[in-house]
Protein backbone atom coordinates (compact mmCIF):
# COMPACT_ATOMS: atom_id res chain seq x y z
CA UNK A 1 16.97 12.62 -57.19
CA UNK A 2 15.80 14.95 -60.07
CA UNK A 3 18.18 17.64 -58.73
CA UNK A 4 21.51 18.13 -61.13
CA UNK A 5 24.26 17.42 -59.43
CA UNK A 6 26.89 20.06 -60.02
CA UNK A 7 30.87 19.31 -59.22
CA UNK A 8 32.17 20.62 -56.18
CA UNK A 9 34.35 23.23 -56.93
CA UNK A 10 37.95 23.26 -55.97
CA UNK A 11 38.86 25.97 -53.48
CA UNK A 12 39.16 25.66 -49.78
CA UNK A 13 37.65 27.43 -47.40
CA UNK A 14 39.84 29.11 -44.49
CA UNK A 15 39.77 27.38 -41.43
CA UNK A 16 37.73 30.02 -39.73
CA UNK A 17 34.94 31.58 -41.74
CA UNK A 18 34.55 34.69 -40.84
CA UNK A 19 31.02 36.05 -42.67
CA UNK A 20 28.46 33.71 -44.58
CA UNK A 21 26.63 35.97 -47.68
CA UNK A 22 23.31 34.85 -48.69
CA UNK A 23 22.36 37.13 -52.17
CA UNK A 24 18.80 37.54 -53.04
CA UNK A 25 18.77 33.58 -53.32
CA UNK A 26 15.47 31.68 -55.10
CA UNK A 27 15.29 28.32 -55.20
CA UNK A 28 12.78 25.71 -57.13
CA UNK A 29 12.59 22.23 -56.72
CA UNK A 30 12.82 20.06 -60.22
CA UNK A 31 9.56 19.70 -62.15
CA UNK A 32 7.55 23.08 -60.26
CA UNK A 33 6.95 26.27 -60.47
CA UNK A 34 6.62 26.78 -56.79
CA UNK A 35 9.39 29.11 -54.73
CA UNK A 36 9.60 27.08 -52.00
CA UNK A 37 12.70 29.77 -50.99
CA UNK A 38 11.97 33.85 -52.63
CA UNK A 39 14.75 36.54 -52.84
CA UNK A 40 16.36 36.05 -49.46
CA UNK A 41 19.10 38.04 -48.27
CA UNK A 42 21.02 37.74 -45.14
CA UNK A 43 24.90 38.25 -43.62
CA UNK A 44 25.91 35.57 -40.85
CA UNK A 45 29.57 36.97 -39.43
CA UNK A 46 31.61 34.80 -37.44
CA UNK A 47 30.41 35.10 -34.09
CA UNK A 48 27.10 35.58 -34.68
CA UNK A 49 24.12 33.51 -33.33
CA UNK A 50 21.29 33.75 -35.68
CA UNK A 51 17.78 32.29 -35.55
CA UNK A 52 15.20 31.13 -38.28
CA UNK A 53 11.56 30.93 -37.37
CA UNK A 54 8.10 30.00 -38.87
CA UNK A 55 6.00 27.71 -39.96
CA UNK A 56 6.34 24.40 -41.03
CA UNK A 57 6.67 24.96 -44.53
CA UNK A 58 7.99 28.58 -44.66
CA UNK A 59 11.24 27.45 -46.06
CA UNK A 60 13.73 26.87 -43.41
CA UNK A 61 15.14 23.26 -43.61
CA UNK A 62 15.50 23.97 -47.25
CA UNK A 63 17.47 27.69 -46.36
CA UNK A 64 19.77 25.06 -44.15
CA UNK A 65 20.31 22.56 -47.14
CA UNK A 66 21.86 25.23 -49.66
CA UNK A 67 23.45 27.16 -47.02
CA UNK A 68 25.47 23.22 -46.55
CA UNK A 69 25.89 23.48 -50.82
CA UNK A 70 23.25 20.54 -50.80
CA UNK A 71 21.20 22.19 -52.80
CA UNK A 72 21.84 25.10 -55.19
CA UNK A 73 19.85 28.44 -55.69
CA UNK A 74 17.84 28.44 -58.61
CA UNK A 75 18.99 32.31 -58.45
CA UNK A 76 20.98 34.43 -56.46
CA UNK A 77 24.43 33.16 -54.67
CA UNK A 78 25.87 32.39 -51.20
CA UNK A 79 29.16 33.31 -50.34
CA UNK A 80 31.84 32.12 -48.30
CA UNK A 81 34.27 34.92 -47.20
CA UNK A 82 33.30 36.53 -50.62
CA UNK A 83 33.60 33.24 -52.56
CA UNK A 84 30.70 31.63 -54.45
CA UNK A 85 29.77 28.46 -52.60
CA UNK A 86 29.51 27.23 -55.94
CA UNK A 87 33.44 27.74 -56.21
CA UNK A 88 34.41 26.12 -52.66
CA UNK A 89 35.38 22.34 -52.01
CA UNK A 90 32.28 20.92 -50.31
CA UNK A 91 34.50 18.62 -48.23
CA UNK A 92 36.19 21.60 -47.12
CA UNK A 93 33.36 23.53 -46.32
CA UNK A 94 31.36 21.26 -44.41
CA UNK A 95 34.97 20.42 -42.57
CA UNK A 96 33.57 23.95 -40.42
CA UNK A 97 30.44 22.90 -39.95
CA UNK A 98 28.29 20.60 -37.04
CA UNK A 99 24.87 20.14 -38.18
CA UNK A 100 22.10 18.51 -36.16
CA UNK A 101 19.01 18.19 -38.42
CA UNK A 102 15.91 16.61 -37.42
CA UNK A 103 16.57 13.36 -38.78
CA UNK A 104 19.51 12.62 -37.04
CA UNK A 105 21.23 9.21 -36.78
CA UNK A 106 21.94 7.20 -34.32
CA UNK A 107 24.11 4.63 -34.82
CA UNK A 108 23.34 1.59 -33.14
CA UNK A 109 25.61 -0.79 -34.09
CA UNK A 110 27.97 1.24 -31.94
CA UNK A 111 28.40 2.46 -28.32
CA UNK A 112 27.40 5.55 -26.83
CA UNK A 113 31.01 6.55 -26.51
CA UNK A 114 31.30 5.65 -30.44
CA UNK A 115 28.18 7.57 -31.34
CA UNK A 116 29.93 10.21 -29.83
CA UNK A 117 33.76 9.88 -31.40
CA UNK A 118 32.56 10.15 -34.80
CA UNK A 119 31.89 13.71 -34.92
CA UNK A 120 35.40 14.03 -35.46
CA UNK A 121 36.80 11.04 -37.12
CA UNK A 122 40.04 12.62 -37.79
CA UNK A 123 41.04 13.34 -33.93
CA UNK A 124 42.25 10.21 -32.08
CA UNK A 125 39.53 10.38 -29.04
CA UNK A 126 39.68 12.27 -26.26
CA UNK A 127 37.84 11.65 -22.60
CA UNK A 128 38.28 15.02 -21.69
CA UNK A 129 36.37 16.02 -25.11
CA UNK A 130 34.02 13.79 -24.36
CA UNK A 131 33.16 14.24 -20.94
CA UNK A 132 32.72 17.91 -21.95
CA UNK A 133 30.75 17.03 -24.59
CA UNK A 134 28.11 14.72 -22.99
CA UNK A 135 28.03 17.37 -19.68
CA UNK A 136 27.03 20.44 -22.58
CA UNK A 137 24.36 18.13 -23.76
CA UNK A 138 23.06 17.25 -20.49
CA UNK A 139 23.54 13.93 -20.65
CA UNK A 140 25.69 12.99 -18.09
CA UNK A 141 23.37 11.69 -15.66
CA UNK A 142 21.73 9.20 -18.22
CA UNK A 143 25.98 7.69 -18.74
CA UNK A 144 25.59 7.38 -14.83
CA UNK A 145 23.17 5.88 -14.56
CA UNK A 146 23.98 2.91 -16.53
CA UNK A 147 26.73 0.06 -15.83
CA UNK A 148 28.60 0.06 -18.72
CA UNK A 149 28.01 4.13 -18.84
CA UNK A 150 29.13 5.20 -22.49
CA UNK A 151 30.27 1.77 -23.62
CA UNK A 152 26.64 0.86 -23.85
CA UNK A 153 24.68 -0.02 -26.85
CA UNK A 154 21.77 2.16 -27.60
CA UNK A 155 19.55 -0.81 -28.42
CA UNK A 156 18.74 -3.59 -26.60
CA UNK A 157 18.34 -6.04 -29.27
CA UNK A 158 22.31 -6.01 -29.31
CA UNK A 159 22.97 -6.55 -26.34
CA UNK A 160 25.52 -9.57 -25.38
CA UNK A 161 23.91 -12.67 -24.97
CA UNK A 162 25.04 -13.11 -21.22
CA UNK A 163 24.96 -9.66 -20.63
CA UNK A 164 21.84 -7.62 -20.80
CA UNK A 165 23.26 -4.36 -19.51
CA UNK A 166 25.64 -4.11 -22.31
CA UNK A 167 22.91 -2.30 -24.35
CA UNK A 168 19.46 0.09 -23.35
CA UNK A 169 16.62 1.62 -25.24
CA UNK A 170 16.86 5.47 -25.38
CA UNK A 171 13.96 7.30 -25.06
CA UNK A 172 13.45 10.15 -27.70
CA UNK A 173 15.09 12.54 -25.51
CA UNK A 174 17.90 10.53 -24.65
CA UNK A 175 18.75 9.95 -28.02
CA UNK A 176 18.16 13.76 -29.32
CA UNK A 177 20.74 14.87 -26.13
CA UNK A 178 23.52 11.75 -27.49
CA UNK A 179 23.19 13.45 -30.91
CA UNK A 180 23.96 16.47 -29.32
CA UNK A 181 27.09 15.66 -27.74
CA UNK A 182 28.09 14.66 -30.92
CA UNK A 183 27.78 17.45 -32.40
CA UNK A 184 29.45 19.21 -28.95
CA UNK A 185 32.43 16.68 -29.71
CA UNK A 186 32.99 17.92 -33.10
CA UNK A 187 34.00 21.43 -31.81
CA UNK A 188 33.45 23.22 -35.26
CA UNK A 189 33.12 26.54 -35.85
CA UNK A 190 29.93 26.91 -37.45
CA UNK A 191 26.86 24.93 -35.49
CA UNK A 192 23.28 24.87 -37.83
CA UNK A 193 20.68 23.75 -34.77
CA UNK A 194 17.51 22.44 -36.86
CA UNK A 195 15.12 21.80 -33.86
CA UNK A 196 18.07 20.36 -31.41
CA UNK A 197 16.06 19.81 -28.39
CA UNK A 198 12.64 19.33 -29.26
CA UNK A 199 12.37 16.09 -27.54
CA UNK A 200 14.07 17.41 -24.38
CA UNK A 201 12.18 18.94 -21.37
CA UNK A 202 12.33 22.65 -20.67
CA UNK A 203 14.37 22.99 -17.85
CA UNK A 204 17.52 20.38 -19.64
CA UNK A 205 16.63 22.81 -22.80
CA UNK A 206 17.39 25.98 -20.88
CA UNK A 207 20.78 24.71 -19.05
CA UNK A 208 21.53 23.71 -22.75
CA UNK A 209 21.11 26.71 -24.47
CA UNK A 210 22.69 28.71 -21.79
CA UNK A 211 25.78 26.72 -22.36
CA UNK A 212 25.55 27.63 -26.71
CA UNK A 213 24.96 31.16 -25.95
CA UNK A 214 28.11 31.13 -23.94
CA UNK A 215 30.06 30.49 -26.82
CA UNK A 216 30.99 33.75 -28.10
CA UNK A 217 33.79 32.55 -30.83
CA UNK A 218 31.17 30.00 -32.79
CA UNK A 219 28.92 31.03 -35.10
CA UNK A 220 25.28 29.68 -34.75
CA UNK A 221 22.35 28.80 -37.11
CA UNK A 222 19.32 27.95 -34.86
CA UNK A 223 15.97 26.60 -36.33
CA UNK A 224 13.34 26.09 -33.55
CA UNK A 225 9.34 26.80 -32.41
CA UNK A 226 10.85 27.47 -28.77
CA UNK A 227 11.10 30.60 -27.80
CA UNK A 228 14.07 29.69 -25.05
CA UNK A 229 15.85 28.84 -27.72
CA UNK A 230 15.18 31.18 -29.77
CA UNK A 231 15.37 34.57 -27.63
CA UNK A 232 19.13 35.59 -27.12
CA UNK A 233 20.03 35.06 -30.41
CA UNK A 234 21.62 38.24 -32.20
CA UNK A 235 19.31 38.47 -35.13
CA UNK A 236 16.25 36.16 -35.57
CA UNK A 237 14.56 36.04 -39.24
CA UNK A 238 11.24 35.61 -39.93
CA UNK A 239 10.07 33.30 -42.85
CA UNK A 240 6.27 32.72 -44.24
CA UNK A 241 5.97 31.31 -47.44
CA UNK A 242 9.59 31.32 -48.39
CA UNK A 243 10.29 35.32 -47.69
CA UNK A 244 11.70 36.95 -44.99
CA UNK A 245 8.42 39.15 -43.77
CA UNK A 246 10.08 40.11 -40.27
CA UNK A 247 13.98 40.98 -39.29
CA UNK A 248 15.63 41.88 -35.63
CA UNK A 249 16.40 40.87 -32.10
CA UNK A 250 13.68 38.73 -29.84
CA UNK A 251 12.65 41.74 -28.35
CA UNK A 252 12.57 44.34 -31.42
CA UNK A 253 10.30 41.45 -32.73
CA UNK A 254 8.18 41.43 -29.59
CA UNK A 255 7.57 45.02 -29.55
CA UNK A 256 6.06 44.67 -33.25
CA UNK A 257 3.33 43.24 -32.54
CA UNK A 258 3.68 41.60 -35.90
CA UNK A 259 3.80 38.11 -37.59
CA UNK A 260 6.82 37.10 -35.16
CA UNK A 261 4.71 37.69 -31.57
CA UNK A 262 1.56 36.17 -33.34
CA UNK A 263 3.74 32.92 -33.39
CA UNK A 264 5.27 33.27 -30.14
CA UNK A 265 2.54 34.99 -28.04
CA UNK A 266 1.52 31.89 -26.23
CA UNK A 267 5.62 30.97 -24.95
CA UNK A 268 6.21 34.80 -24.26
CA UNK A 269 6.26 36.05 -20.57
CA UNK A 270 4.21 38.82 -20.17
């Protein structure tokens, strides 16, 4: 709450961004002296699939939060097709963007197939959207499996009063792979992945990465302590305490021997 809120500025973004500029960017939260975030430089062009890896703490949610114009850079600048994010319409930029944090919502007041819908509001719905949607996120079976399939609640405490399989309790999973297909649904051109399947078993993880990767025209920010989903990304960036201390592909990385297969030693195949 301490943060100043700057205006959004006023000039749209193209529908199709093609390269994302982050400039020797800093960044403070109110009342400290600590850089949680410390000179970080990095080009995202369309296309792209990118991956951010470290600790918990290095500075990555935060790196996701200004790259969305949440938060401002104490220093530096990102730009948008050479623009100063500062500059752009927020509504406008994030109009590009699907973002699946780790706090996602689920909304339980509506249906599965409503959970779904509003990751594009502005579309009238489509079933063939979202029956492509829901197979990416590998939750089709779990829609099967159920009476009501999609038109059921994701709780059970609203379920109809003569009608118990009108609503279900999701496990953890379940409800990580329905945020998914969201996200799937909205079809934008930028995705920003903050740990999207860390709740879902390997083998549902793999089929569901394989599908992302396959996606050649989006451009993807991944965030994850999986190596699977982590490893055929184009360029994966290292963070520890708010710097970039490592910079290439899985396998450059690998081949170090440095801070980056220290992490991943354990999940990598020998």
């Amino acid at each position: 709450m301490d943060l100043t809120l700057k205006p959004s500025g006023s000039k749209p973004v193209a529908a199709d961004p093609q390269v994302i500029q982050v400039d020797d960017i800093s960044f403070k939260y109110p009342k400290t002296d600590t850089e949680v975030l410390a000179n970080i430089s990095l080009s995202i062009s369309k296309g792209d699939r990118v991956a951010i890896v470290g600790e918990n703490g290095a500075g990555k949610s935060t790196l996701v939060k200004l790259l969305m114009g949440l938060y401002t850079p104490t220093s530096g600048a990102i730009k948008i097709d050479g623009v100063s994010l500062d500059d752009i319409d927020k509504e406008s930029w994030h109009s590009n963007i699907s973002l699946l944090g780790q706090d996602f919502i689920i909304y339980d007041f509506a249906t599965m197939h409503e959970n779904i819908t509003l990751g594009d509001v502005a579309q009238e719905p489509s079933d063939e959207r979202i029956s492509e949607a829901v197979a990416r996120a590998e939750f089709t079976s779990v829609a099967k499996a159920l009476k009501y399939g999609l038109n059921t609640y994701t709780k059970r405490w609203i379920a109809r009063d003569d009608d118990e399989a009108s609503a279900t309790d999701l496990s953890g999973g379940q409800r990580q792979r329905l945020a998914l297909a969201r996200n799937f649904y909205r079809n934008s051109p930028i995705m920003i992945l903050d740990e999207p399947t860390s709740a879902i078993d390997a083998l549902a993880e793999s089929r569901i990465f394989k599908r992302l990767f396959e996606q050649k025209n989006k451009t993807m920010i991944i965030i994850s302590h999986r190596v699977t989903a982590i490893e055929k990304a184009d360029r994966v960036y290292m963070l520890e305490d708010g710097k970039v201390v490592e910079a290439g592909t899985h396998q450059e990385l690998v081949n170090k021997r440095g801070k980056y297969y220290a992490m991943f030693e354990s999940q990598i195949k020998p």
